[in-house]
C-alpha atoms as a PDB file:
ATOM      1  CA  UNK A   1     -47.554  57.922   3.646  1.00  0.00           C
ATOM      2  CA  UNK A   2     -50.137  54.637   3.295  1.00  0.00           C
ATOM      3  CA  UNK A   3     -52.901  57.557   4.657  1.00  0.00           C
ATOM      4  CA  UNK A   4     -51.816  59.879   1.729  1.00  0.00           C
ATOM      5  CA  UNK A   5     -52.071  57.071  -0.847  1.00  0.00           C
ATOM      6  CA  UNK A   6     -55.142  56.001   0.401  1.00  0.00           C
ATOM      7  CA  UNK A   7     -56.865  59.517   0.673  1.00  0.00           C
ATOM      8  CA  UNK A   8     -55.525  60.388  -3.137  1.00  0.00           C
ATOM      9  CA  UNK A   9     -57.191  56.888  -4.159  1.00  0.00           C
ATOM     10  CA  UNK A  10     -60.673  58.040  -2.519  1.00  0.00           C
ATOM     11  CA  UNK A  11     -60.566  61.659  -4.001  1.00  0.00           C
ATOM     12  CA  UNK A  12     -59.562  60.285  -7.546  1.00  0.00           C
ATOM     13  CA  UNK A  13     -62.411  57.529  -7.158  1.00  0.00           C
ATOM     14  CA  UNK A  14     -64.715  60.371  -6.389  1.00  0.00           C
ATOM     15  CA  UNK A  15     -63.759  62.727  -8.766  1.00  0.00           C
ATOM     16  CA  UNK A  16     -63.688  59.576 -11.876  1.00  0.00           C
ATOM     17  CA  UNK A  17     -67.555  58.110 -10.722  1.00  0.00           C
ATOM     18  CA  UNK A  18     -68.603  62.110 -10.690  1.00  0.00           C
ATOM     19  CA  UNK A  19     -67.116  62.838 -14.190  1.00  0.00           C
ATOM     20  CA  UNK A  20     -68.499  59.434 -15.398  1.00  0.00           C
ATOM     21  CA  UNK A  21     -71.983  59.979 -13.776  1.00  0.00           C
ATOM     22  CA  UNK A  22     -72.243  63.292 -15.485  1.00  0.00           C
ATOM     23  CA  UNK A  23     -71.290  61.988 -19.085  1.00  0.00           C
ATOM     24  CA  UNK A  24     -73.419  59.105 -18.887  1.00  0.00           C
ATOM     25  CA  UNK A  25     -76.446  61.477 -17.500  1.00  0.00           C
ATOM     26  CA  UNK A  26     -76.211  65.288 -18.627  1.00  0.00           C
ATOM     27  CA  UNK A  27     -78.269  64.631 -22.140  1.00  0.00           C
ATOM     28  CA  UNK A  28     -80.710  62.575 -20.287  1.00  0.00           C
ATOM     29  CA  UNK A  29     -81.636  65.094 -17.769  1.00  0.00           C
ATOM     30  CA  UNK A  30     -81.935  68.301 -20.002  1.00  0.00           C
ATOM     31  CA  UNK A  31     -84.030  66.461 -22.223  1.00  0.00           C
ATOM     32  CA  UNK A  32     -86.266  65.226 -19.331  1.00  0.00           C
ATOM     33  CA  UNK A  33     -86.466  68.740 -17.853  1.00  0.00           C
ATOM     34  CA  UNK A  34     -86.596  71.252 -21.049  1.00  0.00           C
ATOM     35  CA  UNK A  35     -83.727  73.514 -22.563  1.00  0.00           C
ATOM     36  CA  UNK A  36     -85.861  76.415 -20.179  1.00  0.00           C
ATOM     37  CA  UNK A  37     -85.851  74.304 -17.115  1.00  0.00           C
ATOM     38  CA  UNK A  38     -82.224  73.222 -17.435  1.00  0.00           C
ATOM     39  CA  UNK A  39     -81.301  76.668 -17.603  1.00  0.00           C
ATOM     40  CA  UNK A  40     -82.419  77.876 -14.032  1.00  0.00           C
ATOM     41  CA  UNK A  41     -79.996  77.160 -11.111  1.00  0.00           C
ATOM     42  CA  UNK A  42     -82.614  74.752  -8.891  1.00  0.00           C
ATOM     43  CA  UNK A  43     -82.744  72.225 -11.661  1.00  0.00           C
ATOM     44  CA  UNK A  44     -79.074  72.154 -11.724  1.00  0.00           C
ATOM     45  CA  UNK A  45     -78.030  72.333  -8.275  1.00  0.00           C
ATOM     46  CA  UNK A  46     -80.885  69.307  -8.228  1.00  0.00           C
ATOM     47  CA  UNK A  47     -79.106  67.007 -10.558  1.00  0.00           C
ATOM     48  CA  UNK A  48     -75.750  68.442  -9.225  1.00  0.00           C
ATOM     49  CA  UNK A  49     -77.000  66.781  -5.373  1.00  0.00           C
ATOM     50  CA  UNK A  50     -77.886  63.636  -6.652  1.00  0.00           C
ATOM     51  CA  UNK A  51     -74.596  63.812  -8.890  1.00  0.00           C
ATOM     52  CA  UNK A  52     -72.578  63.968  -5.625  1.00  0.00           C
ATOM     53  CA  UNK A  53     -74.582  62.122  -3.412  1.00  0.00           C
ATOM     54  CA  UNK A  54     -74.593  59.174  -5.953  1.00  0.00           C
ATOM     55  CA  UNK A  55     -70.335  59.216  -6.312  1.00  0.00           C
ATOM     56  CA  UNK A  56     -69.773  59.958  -2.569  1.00  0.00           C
ATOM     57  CA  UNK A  57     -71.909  56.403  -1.825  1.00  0.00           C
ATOM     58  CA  UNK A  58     -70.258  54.536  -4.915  1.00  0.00           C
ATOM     59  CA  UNK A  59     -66.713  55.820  -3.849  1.00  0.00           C
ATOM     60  CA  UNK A  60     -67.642  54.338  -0.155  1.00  0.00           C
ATOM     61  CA  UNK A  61     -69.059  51.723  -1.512  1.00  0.00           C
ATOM     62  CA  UNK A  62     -65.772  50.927  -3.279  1.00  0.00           C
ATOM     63  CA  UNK A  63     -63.281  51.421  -0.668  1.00  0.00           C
ATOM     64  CA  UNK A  64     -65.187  48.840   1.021  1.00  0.00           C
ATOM     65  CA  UNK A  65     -65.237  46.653  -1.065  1.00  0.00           C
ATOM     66  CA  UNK A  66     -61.406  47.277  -1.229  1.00  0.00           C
ATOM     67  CA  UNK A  67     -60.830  47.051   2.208  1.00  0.00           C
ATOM     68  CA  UNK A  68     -62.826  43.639   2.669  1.00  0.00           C
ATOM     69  CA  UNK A  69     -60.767  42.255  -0.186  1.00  0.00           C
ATOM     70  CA  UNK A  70     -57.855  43.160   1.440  1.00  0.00           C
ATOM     71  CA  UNK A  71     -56.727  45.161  -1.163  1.00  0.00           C
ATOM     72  CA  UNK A  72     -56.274  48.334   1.261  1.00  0.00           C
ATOM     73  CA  UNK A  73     -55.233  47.827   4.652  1.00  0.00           C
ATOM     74  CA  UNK A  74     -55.936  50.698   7.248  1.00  0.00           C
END
């Protein structure tokens, strides 16, 4: 059960830092690359990369952090 609760924490971390990273970023981008740049699928699956790349190393980052505070023990 602790592995469960632990895995659900990691996938919710993930998904909140992905959803954050996109509201905080998704203006700034399409204005940096154009409406007619935005609209073609490299520029997108661009920013998506870096979107997922970016919450996979804060959401390790995290449960590091959680795990040296000994606020998760596994």
């Amino acid at each position: 059960m602790e592995k469960t609760s632990i895995i659900l924490l990691a996938i919710s971390l993930f998904v909140v830092i992905t959803f954050l990273y996109w509201r905080l970023t998704r203006a700034y981008a399409e204005k940096e690359y154009g409406n007619n740049m935005w609209k073609q699928w490299e520029t997108r699956t661009f920013y998506w990369q870096g979107a997922l790349y970016f919450s996979g190393g804060l959401t390790v980052a995290l449960i590091f952090v959680l795990k040296s505070a000994s606020v998760l023990t596994f």
